[in-house]
PDB file of N, CA and C in Angstrom:
ATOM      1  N   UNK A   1       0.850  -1.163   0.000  1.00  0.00           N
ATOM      2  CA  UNK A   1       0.000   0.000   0.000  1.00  0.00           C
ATOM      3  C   UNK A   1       0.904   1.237   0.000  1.00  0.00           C
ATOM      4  N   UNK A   2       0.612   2.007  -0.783  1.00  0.00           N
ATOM      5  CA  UNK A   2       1.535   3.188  -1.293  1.00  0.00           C
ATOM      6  C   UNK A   2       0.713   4.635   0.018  1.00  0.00           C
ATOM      7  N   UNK A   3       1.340   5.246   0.143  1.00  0.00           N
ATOM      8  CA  UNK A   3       0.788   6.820   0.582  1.00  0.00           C
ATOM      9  C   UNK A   3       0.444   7.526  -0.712  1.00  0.00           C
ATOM     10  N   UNK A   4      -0.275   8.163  -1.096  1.00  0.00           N
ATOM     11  CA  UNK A   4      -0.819   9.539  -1.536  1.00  0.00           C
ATOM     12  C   UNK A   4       0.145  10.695  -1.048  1.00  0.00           C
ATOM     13  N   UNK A   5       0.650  11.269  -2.188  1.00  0.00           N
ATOM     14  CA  UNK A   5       1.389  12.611  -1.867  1.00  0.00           C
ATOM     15  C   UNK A   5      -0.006  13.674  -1.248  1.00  0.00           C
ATOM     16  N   UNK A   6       0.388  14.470  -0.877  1.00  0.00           N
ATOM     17  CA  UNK A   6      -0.522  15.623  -0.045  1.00  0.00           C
ATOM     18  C   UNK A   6       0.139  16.763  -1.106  1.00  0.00           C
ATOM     19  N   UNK A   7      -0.527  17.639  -1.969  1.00  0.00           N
ATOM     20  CA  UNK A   7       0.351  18.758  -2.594  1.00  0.00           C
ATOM     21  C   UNK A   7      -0.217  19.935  -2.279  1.00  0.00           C
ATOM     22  N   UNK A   8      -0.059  20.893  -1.426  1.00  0.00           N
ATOM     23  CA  UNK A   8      -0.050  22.386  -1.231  1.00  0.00           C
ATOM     24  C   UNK A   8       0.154  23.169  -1.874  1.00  0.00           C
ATOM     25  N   UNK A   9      -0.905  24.292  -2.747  1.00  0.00           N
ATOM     26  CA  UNK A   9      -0.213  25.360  -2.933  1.00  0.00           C
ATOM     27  C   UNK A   9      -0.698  26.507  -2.496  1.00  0.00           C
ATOM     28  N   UNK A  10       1.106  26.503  -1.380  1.00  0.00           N
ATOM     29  CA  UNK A  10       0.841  27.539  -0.658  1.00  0.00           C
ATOM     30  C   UNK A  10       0.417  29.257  -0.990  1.00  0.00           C
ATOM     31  N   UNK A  11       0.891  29.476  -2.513  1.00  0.00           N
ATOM     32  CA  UNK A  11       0.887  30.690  -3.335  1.00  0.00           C
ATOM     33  C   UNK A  11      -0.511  31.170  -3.272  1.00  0.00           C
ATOM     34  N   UNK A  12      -1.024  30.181  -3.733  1.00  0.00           N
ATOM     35  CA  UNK A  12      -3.074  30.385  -3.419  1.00  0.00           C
ATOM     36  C   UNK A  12      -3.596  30.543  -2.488  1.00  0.00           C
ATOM     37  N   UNK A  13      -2.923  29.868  -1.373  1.00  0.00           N
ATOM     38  CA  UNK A  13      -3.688  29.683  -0.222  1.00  0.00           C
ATOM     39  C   UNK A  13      -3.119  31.513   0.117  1.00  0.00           C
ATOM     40  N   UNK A  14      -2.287  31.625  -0.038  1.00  0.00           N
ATOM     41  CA  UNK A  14      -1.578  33.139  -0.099  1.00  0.00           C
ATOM     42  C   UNK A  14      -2.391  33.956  -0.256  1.00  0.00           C
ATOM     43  N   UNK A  15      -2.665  33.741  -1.392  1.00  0.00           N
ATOM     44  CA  UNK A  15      -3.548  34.889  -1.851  1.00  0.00           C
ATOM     45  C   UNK A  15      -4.968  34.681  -1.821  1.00  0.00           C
ATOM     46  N   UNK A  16      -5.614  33.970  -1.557  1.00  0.00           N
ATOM     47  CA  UNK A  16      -6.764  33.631  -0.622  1.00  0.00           C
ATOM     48  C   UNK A  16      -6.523  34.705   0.523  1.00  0.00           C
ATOM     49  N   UNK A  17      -5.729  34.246   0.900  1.00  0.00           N
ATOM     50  CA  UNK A  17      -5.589  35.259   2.729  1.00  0.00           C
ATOM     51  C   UNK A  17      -5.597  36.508   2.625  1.00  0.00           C
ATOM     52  N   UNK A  18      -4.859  37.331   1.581  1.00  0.00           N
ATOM     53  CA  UNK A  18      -4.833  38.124   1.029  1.00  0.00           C
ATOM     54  C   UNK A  18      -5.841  39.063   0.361  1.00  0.00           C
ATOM     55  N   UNK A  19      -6.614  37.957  -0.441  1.00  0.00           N
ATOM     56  CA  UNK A  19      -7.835  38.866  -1.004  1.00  0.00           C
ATOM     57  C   UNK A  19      -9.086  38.462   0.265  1.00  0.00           C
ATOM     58  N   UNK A  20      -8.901  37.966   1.594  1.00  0.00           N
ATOM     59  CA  UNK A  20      -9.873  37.814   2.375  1.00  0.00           C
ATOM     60  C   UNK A  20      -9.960  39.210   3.363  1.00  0.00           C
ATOM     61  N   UNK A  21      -8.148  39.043   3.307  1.00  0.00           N
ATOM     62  CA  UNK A  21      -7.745  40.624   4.141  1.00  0.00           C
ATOM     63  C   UNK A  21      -8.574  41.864   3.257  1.00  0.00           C
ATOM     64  N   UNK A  22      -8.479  41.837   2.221  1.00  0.00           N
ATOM     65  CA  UNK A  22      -8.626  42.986   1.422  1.00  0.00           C
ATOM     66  C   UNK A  22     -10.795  43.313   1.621  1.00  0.00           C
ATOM     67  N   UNK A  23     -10.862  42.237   1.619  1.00  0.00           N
ATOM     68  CA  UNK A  23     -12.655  42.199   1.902  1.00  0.00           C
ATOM     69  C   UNK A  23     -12.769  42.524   2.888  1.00  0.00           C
ATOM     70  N   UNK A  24     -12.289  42.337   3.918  1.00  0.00           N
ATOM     71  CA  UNK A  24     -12.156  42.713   5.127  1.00  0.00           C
ATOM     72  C   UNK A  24     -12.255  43.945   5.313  1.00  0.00           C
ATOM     73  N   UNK A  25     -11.167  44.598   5.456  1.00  0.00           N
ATOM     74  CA  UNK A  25     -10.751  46.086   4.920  1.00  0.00           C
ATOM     75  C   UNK A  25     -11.677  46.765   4.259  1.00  0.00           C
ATOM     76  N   UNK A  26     -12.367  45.982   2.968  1.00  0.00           N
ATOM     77  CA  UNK A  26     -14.048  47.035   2.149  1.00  0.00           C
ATOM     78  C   UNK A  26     -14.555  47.019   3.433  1.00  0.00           C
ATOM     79  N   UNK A  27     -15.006  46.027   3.749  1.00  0.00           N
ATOM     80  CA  UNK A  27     -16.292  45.391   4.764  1.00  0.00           C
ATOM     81  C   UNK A  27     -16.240  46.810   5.913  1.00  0.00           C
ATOM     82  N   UNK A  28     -14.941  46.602   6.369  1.00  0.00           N
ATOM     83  CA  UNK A  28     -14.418  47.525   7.829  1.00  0.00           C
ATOM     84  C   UNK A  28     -15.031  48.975   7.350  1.00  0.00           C
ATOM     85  N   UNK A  29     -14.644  49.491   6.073  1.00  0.00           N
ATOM     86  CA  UNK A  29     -14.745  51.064   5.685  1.00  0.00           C
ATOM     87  C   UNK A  29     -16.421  50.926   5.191  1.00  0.00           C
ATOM     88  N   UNK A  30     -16.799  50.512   4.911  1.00  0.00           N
ATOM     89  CA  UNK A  30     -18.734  50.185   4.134  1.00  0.00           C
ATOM     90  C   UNK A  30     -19.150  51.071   5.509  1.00  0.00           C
ATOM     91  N   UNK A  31     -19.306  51.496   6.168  1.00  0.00           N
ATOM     92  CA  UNK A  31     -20.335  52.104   6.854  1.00  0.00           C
ATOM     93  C   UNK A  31     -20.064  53.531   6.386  1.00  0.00           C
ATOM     94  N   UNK A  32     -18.601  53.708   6.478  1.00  0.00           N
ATOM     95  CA  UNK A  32     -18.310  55.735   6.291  1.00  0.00           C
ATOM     96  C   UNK A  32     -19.070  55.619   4.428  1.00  0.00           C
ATOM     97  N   UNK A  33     -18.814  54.768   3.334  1.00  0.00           N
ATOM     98  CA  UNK A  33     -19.269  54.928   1.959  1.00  0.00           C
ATOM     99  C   UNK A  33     -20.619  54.734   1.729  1.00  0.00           C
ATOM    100  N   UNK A  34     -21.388  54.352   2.822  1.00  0.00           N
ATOM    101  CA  UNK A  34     -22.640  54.160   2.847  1.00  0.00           C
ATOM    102  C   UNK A  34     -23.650  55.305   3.241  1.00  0.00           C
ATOM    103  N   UNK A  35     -22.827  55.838   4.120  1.00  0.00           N
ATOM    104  CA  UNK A  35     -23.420  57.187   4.486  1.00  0.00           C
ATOM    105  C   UNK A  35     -23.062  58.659   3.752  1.00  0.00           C
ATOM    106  N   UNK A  36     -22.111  58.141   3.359  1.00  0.00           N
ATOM    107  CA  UNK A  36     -21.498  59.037   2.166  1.00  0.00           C
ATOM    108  C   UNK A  36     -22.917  58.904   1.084  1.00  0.00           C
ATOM    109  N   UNK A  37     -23.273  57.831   0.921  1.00  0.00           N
ATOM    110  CA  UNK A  37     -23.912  57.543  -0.708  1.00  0.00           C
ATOM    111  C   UNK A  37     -25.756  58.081   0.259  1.00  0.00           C
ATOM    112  N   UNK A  38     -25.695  58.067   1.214  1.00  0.00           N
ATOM    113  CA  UNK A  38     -27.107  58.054   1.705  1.00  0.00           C
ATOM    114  C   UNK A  38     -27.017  59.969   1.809  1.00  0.00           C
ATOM    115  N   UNK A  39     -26.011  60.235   2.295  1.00  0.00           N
ATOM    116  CA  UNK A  39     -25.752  61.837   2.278  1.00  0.00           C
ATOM    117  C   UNK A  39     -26.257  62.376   0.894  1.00  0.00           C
ATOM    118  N   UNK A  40     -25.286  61.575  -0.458  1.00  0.00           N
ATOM    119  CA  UNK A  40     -25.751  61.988  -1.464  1.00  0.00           C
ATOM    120  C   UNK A  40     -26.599  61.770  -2.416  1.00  0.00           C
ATOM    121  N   UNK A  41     -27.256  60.752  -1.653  1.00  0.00           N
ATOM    122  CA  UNK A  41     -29.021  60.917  -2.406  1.00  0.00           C
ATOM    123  C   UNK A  41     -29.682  62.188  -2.391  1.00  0.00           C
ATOM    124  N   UNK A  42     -29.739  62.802  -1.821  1.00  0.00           N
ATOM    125  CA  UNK A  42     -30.420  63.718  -1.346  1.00  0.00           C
ATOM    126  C   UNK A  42     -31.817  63.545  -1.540  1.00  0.00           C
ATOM    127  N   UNK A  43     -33.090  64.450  -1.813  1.00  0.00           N
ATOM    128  CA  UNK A  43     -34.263  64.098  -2.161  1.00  0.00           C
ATOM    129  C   UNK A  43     -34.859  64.769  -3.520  1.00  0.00           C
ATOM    130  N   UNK A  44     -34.300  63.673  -4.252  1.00  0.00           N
ATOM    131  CA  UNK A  44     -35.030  63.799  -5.665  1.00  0.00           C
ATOM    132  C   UNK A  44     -36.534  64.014  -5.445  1.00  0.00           C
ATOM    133  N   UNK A  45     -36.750  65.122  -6.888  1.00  0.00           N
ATOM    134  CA  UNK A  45     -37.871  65.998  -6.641  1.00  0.00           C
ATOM    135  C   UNK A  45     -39.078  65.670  -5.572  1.00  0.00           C
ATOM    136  N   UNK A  46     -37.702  66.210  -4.430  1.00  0.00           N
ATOM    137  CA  UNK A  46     -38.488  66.659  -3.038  1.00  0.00           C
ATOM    138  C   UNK A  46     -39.032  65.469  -2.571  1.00  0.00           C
ATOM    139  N   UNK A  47     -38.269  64.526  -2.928  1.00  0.00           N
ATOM    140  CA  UNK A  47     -39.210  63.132  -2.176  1.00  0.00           C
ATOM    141  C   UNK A  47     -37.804  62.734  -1.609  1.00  0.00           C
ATOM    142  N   UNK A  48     -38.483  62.608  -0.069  1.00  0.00           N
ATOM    143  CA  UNK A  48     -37.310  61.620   0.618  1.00  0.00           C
ATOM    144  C   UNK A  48     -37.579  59.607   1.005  1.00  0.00           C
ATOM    145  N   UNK A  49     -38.254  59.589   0.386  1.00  0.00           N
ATOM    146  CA  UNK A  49     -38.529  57.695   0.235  1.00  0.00           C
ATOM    147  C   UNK A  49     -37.073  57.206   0.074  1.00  0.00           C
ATOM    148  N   UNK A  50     -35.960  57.650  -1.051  1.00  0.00           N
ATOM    149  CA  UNK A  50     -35.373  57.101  -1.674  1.00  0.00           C
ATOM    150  C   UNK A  50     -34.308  57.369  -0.242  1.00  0.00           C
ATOM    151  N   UNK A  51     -33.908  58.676   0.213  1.00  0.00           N
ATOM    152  CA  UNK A  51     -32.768  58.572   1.090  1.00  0.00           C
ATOM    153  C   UNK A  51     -33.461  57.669   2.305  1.00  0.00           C
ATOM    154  N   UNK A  52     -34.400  57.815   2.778  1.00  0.00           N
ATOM    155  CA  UNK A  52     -34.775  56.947   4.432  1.00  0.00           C
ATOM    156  C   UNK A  52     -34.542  55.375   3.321  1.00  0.00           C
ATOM    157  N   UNK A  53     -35.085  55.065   2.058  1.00  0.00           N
ATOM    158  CA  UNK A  53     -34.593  53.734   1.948  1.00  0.00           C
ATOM    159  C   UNK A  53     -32.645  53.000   2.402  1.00  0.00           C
ATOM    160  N   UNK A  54     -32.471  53.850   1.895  1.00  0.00           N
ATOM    161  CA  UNK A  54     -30.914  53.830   1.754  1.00  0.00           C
ATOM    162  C   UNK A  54     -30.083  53.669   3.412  1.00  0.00           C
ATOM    163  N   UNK A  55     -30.904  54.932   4.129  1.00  0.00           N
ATOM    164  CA  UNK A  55     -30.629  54.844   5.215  1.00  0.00           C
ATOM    165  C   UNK A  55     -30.908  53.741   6.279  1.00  0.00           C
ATOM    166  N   UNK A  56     -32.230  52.843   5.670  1.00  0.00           N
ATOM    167  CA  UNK A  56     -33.143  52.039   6.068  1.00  0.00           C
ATOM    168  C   UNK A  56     -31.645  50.566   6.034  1.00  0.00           C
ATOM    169  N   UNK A  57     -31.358  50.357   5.114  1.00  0.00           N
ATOM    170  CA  UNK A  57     -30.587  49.674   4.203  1.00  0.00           C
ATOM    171  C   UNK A  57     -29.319  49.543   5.096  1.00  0.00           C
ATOM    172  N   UNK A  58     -28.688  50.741   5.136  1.00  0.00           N
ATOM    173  CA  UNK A  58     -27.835  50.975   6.056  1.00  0.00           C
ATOM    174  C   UNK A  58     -27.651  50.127   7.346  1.00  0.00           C
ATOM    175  N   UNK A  59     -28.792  50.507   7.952  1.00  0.00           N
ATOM    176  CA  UNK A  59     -29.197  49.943   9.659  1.00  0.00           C
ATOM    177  C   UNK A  59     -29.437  48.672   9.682  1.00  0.00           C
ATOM    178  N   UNK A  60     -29.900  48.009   8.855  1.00  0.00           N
ATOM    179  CA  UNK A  60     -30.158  46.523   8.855  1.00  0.00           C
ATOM    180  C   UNK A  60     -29.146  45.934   8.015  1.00  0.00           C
ATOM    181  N   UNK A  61     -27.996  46.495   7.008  1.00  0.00           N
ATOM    182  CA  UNK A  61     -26.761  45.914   6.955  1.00  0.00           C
ATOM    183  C   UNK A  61     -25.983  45.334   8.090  1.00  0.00           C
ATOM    184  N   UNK A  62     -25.781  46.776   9.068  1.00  0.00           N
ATOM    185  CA  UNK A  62     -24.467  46.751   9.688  1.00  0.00           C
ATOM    186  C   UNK A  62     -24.415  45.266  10.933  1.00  0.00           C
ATOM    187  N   UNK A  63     -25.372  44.754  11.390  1.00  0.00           N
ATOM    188  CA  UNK A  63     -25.363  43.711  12.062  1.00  0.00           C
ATOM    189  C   UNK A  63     -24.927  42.178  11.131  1.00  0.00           C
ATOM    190  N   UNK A  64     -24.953  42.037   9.903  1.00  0.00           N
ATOM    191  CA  UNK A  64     -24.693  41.288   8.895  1.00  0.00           C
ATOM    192  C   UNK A  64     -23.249  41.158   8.994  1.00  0.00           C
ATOM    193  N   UNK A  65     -22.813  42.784   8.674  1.00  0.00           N
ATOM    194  CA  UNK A  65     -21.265  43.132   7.753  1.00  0.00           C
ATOM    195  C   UNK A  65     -20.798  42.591   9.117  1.00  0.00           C
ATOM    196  N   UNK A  66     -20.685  42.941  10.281  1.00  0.00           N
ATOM    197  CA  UNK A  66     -19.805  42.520  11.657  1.00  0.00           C
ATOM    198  C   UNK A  66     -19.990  41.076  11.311  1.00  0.00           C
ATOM    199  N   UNK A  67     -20.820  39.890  11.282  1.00  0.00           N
ATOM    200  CA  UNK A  67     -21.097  39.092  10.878  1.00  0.00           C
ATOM    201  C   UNK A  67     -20.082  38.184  10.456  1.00  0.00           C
ATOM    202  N   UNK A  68     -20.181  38.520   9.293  1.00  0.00           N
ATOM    203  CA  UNK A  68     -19.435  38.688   8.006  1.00  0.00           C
ATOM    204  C   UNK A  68     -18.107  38.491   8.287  1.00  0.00           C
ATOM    205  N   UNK A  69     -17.570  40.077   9.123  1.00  0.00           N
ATOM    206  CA  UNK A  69     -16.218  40.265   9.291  1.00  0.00           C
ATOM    207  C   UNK A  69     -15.699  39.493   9.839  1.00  0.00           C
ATOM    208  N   UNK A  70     -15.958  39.076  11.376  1.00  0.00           N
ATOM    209  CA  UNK A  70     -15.789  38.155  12.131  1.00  0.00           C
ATOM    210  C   UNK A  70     -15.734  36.545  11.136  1.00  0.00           C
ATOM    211  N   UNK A  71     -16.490  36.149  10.220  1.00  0.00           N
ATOM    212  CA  UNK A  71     -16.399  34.998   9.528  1.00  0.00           C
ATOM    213  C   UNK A  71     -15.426  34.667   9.055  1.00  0.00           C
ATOM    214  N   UNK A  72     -14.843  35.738   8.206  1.00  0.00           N
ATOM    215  CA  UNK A  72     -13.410  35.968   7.274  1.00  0.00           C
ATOM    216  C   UNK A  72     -12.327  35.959   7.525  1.00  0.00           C
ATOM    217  N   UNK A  73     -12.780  36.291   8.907  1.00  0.00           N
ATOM    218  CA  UNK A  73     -11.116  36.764   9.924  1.00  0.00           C
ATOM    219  C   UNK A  73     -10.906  35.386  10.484  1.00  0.00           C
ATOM    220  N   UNK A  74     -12.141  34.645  10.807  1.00  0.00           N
ATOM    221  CA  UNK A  74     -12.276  33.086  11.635  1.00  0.00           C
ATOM    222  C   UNK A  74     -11.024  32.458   9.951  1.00  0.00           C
ATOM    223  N   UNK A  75     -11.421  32.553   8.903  1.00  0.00           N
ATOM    224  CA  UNK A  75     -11.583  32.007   7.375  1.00  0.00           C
ATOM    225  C   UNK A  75      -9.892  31.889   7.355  1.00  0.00           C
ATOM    226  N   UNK A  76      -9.475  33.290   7.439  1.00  0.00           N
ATOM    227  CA  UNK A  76      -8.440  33.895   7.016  1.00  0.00           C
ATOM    228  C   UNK A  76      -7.332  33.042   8.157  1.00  0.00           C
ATOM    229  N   UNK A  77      -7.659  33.091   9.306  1.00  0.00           N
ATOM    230  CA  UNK A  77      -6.852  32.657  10.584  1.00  0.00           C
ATOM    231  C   UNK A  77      -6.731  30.675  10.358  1.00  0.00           C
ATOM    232  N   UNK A  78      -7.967  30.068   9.377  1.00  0.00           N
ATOM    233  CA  UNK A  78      -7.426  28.758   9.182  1.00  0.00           C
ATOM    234  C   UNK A  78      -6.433  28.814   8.078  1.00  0.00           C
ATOM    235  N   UNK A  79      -6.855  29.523   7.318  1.00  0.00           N
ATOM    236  CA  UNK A  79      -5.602  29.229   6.004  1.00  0.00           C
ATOM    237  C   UNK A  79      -4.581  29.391   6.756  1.00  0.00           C
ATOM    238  N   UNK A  80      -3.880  30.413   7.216  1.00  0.00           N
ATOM    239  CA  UNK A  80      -2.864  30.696   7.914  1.00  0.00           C
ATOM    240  C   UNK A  80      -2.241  29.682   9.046  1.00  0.00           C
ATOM    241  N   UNK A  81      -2.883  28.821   9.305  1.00  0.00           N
ATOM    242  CA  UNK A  81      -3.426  27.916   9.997  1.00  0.00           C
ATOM    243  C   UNK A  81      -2.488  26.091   9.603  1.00  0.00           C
ATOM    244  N   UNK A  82      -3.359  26.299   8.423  1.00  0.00           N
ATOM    245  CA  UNK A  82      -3.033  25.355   7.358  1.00  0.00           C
ATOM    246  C   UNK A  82      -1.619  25.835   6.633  1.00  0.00           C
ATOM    247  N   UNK A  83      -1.525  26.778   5.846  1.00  0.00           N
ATOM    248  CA  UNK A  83      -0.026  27.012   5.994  1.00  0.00           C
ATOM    249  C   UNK A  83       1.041  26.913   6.790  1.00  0.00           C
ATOM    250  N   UNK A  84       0.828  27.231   7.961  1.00  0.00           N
ATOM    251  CA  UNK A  84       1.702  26.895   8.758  1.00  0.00           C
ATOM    252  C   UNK A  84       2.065  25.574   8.737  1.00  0.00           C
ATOM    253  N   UNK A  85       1.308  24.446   9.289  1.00  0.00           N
ATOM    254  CA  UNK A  85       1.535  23.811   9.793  1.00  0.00           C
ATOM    255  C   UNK A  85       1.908  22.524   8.432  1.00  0.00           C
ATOM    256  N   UNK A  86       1.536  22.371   6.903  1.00  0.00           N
ATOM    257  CA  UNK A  86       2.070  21.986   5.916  1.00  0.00           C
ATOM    258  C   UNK A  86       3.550  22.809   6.306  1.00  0.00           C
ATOM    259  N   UNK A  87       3.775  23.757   5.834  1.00  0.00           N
ATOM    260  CA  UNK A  87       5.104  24.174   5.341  1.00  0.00           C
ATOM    261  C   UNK A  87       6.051  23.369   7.232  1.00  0.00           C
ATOM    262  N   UNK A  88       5.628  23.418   8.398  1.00  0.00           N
ATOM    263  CA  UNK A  88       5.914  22.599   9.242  1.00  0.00           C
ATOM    264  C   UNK A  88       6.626  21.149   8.792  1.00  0.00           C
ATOM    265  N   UNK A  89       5.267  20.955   8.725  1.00  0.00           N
ATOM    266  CA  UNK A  89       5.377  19.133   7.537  1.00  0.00           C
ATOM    267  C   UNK A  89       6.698  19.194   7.106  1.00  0.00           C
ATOM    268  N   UNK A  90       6.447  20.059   5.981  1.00  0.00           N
ATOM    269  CA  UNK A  90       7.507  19.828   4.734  1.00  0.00           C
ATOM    270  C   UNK A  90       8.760  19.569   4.960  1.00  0.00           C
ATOM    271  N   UNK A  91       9.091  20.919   6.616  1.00  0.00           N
ATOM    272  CA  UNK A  91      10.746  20.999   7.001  1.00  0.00           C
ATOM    273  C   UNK A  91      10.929  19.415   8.104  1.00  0.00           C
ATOM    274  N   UNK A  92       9.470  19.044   8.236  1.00  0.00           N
ATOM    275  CA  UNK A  92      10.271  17.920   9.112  1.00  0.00           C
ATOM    276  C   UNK A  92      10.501  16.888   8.040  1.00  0.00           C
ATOM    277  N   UNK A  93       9.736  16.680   6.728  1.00  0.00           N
ATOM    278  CA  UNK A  93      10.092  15.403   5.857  1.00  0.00           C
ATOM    279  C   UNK A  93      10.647  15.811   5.146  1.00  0.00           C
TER     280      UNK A  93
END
């Protein structure tokens, strides 16, 4: 009975972590661009439906995006995780 090689690539898993950080980072700043974009609705001809939507939108995001953040960071902390402990592997075999 033979072993199965195990093959890692760590480059991906890299940049996985990387573009998880970077979502992260949108995710973190989305509240200041949200209110930015709800600021600049303003009220088209004189109707404010459209900004309280936006604003509406807003308030029932932000319990999600923390959510979210916390998920990615859990996400981000296994790859890192898993890298480690392959490239471990590797230096002991």
């Amino acid at each position: 009975m033979s072993a199965e090689k195990v093959v890692i690539d760590y480059d991906l898993l890299d940049g996985v972590r990387t573009s998880i950080t970077t979502i992260i980072s949108e995710l973190k700043d989305a509240p200041e661009r949200s209110h930015d974009a709800a600021g600049a609705i303003d009220q088209p001809f004189e109707q404010a439906q459209l900004q309280a939507l936006a604003a509406g939108f807003r308030g029932s995001w932000e319990p999600k995006r923390e959510e979210l953040i916390e998920a990615l960071e859990q996400v981000s902390k296994r790859i890192g995780d898993v890298i480690d402990s392959y490239i471990g592997l590797d230096r002991w075999f």
